[in-house]
C-alpha atoms as a PDB file:
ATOM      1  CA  UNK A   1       0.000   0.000   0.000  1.00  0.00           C
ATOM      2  CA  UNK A   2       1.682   2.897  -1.751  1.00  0.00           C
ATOM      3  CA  UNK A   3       3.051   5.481   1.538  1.00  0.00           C
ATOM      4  CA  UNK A   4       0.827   3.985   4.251  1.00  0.00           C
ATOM      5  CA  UNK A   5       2.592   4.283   7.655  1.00  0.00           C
ATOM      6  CA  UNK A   6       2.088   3.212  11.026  1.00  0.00           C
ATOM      7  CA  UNK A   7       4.933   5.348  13.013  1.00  0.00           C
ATOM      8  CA  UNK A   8       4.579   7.663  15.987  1.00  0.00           C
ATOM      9  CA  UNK A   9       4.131  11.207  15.692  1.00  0.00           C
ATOM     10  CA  UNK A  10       6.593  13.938  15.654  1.00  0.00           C
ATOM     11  CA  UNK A  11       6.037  14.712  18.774  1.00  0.00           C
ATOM     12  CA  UNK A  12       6.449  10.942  19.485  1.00  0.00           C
ATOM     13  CA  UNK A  13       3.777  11.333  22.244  1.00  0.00           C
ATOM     14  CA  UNK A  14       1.441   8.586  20.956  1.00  0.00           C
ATOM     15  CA  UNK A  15       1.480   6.319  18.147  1.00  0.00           C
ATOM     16  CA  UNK A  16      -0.727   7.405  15.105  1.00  0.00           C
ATOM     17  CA  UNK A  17      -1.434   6.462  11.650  1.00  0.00           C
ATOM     18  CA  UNK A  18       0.454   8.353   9.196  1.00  0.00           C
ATOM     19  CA  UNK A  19      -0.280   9.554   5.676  1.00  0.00           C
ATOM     20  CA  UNK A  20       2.321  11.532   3.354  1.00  0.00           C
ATOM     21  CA  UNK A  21       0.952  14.422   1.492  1.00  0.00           C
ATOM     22  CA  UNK A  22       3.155  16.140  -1.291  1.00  0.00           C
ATOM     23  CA  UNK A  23       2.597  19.833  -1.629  1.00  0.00           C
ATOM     24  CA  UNK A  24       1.865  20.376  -5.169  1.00  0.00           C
ATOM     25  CA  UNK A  25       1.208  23.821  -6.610  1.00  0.00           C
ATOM     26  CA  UNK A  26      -2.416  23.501  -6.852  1.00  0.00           C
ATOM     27  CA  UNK A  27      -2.497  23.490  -3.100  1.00  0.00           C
ATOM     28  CA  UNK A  28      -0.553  27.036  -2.577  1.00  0.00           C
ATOM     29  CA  UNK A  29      -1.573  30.136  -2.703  1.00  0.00           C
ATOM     30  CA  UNK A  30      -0.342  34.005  -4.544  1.00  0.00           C
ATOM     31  CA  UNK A  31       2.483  33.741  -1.350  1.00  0.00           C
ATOM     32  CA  UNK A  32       3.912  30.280  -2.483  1.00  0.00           C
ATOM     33  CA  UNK A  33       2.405  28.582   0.892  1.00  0.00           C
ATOM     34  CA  UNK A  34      -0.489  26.282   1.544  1.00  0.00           C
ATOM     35  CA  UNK A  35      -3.885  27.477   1.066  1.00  0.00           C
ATOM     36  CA  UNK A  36      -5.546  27.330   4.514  1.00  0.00           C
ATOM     37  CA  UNK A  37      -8.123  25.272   3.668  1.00  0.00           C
ATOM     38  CA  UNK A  38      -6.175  22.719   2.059  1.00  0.00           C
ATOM     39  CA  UNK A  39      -5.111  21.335   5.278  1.00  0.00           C
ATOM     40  CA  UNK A  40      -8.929  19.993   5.447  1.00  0.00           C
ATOM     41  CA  UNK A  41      -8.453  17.653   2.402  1.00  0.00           C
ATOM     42  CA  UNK A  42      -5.145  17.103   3.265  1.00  0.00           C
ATOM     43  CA  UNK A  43      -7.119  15.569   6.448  1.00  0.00           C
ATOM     44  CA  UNK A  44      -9.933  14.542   4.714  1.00  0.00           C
ATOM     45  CA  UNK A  45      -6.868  12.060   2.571  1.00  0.00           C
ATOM     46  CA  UNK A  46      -5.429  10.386   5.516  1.00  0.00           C
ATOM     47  CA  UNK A  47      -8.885   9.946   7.276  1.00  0.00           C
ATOM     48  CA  UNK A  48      -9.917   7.764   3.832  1.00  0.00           C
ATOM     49  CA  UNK A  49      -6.621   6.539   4.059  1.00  0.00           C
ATOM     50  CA  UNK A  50      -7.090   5.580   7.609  1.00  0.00           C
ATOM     51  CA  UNK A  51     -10.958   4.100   7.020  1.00  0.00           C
ATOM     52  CA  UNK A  52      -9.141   1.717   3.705  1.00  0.00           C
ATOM     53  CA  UNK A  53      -6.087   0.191   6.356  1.00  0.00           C
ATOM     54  CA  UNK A  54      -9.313  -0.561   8.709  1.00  0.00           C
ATOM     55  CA  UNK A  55     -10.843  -2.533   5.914  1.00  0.00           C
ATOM     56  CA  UNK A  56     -13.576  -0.429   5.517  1.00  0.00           C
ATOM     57  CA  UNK A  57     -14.221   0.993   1.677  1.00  0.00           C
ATOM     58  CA  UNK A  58     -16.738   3.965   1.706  1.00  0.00           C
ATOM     59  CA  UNK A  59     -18.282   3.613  -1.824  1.00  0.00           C
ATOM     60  CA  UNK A  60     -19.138  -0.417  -0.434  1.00  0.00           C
ATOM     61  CA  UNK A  61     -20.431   1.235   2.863  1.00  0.00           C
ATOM     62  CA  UNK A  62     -22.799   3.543   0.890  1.00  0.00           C
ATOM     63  CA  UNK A  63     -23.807   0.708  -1.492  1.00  0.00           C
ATOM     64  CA  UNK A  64     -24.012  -2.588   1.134  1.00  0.00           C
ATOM     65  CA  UNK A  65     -25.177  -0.769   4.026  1.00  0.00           C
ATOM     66  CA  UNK A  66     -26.818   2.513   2.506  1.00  0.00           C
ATOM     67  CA  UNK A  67     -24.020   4.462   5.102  1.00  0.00           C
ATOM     68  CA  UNK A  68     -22.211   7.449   4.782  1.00  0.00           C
ATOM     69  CA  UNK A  69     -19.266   9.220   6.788  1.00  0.00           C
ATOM     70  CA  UNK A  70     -20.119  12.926   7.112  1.00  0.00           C
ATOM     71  CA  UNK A  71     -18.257  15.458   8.826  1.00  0.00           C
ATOM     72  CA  UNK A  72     -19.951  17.318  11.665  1.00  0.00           C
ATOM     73  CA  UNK A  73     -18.000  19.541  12.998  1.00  0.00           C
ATOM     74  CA  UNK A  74     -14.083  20.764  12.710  1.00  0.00           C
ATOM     75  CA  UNK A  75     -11.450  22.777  13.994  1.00  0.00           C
ATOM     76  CA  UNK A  76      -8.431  24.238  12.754  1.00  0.00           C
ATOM     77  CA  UNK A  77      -5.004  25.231  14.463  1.00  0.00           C
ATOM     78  CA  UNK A  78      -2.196  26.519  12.199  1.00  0.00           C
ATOM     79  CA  UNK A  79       1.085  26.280  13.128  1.00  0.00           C
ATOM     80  CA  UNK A  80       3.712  27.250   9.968  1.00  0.00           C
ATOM     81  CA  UNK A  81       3.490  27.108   6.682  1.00  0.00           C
ATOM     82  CA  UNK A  82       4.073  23.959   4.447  1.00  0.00           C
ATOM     83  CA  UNK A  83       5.398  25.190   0.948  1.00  0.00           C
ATOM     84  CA  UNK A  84       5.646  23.877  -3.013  1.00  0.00           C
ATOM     85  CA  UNK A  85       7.002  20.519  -2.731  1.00  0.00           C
ATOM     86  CA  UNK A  86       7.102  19.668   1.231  1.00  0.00           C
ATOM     87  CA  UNK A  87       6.666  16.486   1.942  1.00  0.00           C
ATOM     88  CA  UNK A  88       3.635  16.419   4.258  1.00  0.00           C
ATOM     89  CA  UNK A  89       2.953  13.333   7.113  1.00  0.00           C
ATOM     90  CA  UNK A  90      -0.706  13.811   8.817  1.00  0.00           C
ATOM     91  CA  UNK A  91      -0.642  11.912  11.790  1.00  0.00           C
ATOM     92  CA  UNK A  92      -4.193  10.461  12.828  1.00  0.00           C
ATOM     93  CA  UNK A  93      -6.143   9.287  15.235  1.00  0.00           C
ATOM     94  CA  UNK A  94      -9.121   8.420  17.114  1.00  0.00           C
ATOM     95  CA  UNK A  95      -9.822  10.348  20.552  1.00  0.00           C
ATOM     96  CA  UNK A  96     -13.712   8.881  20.527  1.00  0.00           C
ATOM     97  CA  UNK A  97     -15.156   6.194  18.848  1.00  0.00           C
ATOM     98  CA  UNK A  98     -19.490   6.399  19.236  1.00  0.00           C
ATOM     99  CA  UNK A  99     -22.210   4.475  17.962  1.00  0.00           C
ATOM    100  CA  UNK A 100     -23.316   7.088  15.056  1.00  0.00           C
ATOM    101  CA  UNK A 101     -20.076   8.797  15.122  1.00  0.00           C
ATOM    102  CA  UNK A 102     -16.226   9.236  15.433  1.00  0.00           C
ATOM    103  CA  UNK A 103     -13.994  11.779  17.064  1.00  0.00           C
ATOM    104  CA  UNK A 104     -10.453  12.075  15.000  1.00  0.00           C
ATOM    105  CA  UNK A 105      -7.686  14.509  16.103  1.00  0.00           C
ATOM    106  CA  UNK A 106      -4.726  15.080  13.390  1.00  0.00           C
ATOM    107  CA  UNK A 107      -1.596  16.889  13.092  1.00  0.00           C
ATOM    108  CA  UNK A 108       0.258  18.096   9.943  1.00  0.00           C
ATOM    109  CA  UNK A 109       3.701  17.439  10.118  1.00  0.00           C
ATOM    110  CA  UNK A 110       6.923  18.534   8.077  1.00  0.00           C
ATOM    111  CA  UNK A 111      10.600  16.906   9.038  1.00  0.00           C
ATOM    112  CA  UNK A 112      10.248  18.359  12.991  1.00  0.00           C
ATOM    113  CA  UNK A 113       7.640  21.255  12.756  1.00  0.00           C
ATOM    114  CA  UNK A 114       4.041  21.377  13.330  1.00  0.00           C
ATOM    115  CA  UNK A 115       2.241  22.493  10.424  1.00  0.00           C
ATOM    116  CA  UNK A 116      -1.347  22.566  11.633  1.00  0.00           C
ATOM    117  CA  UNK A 117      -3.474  20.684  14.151  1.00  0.00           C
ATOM    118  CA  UNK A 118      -6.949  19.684  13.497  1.00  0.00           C
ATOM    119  CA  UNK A 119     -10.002  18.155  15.370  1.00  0.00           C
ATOM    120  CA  UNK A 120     -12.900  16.653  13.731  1.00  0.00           C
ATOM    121  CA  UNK A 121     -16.080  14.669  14.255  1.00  0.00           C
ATOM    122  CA  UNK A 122     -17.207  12.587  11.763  1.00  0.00           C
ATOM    123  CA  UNK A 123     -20.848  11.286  11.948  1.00  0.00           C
ATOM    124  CA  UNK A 124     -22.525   8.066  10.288  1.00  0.00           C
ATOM    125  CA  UNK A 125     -25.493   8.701   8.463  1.00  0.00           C
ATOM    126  CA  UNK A 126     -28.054   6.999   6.066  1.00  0.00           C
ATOM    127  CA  UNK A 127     -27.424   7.311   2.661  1.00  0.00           C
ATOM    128  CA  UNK A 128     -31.208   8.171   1.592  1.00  0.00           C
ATOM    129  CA  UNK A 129     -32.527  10.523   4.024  1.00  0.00           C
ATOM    130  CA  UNK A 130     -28.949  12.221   5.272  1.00  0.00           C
ATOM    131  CA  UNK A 131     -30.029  12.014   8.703  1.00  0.00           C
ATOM    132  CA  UNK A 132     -27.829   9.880  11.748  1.00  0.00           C
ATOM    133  CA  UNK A 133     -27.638   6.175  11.960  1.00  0.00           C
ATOM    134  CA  UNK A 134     -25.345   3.397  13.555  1.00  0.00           C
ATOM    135  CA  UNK A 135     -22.006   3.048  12.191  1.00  0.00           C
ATOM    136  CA  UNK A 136     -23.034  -0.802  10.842  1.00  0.00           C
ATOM    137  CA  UNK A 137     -21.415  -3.368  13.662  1.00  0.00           C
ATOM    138  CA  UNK A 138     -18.806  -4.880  11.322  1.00  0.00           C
ATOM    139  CA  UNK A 139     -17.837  -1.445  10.592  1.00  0.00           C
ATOM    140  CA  UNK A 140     -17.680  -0.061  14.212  1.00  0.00           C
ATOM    141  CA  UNK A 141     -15.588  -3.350  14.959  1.00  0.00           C
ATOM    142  CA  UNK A 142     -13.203  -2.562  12.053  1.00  0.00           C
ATOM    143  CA  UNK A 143     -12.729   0.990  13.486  1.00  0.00           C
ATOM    144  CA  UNK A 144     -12.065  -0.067  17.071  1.00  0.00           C
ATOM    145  CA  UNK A 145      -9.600  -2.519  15.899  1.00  0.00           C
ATOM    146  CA  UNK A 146      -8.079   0.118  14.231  1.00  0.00           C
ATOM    147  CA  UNK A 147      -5.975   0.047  10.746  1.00  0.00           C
ATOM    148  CA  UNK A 148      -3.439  -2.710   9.802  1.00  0.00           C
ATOM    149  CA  UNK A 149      -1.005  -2.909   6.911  1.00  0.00           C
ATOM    150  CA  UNK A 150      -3.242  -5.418   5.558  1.00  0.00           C
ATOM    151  CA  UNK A 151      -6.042  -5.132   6.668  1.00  0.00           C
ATOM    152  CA  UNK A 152      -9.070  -7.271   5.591  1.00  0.00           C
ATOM    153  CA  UNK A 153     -11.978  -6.000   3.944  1.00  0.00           C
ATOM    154  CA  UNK A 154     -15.045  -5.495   6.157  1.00  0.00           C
ATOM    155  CA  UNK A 155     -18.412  -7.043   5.306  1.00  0.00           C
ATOM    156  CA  UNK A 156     -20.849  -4.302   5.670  1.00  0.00           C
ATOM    157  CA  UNK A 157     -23.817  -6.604   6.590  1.00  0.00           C
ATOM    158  CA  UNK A 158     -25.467  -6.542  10.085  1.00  0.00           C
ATOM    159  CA  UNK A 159     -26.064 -10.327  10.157  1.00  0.00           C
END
């Protein structure tokens, strides 16, 4: 699995799952540095990134179990800038894992800085009427197991 990680933090205060990100120019702004907002996808990568080493594929979540991940609620810190061509690890993990939904903290990292810290909630809902439901059991097992370099895929059935 092309870049997939599992290393400690920068900080090397916990152990996290780690995704690289290259800065490509599409992601800067007029000043040569990351747009603010990109850090968001970049998080929004490693959290898919994160869901895949779990064994859990989203388009077979929406299709299976009529699920979707949705984010609730986020929160941005910025640190220093990440430039054209920095190589980029986000470091994730899970502070909460709920019934409907899941509670992910992240840090961007380049060489020893701190680029930008994030904190998200992501929330299960159904695919038809957008509205919360159960992260499926085989699903919310996957996630509390956590990811693995090869990690199987999840059946998305509740039997």
């Amino acid at each position: 699995m092309r870049g997939m990680n599992m290393s400690p933090s920068e900080s090397g205060a916990e152990i996290g799952f780690t995704w690289p990100i290259r800065v490509y120019y599409e992601d800067t702004d007029a000043g040569g540095i990351v747009f603010y907002a990109n850090y968001l996808k970049f998080f929004e990568r490693a959290r898919t990134e994160w869901l895949r080493a779990c064994g859990v594929e989203q388009d077979r979540l929406a299709q299976e179990a009529g699920a979707l991940f949705v984010v609730r609620s986020t929160a941005v810190d910025y640190r220093a800038p990440a430039r054209l061509d920095d190589l980029v690890r986000i470091v994730s993990r899970t502070e909460r894992i709920g019934r409907a939904s899941v509670d992910f903290s992240q840090e961007a990292w380049r060489d020893g800085t701190l680029l930008a810290t994030g904190t998200i909630r992501v929330g299960c809902v159904d695919r038809v009427a957008l509205r919360p439901a159960a992260i499926p059991a085989p699903v919310l097992a996957a996630l509390r197991r956590g990811p693995t370099v090869t990690a199987p895929r999840v059946s998305t059935d509740n039997a």
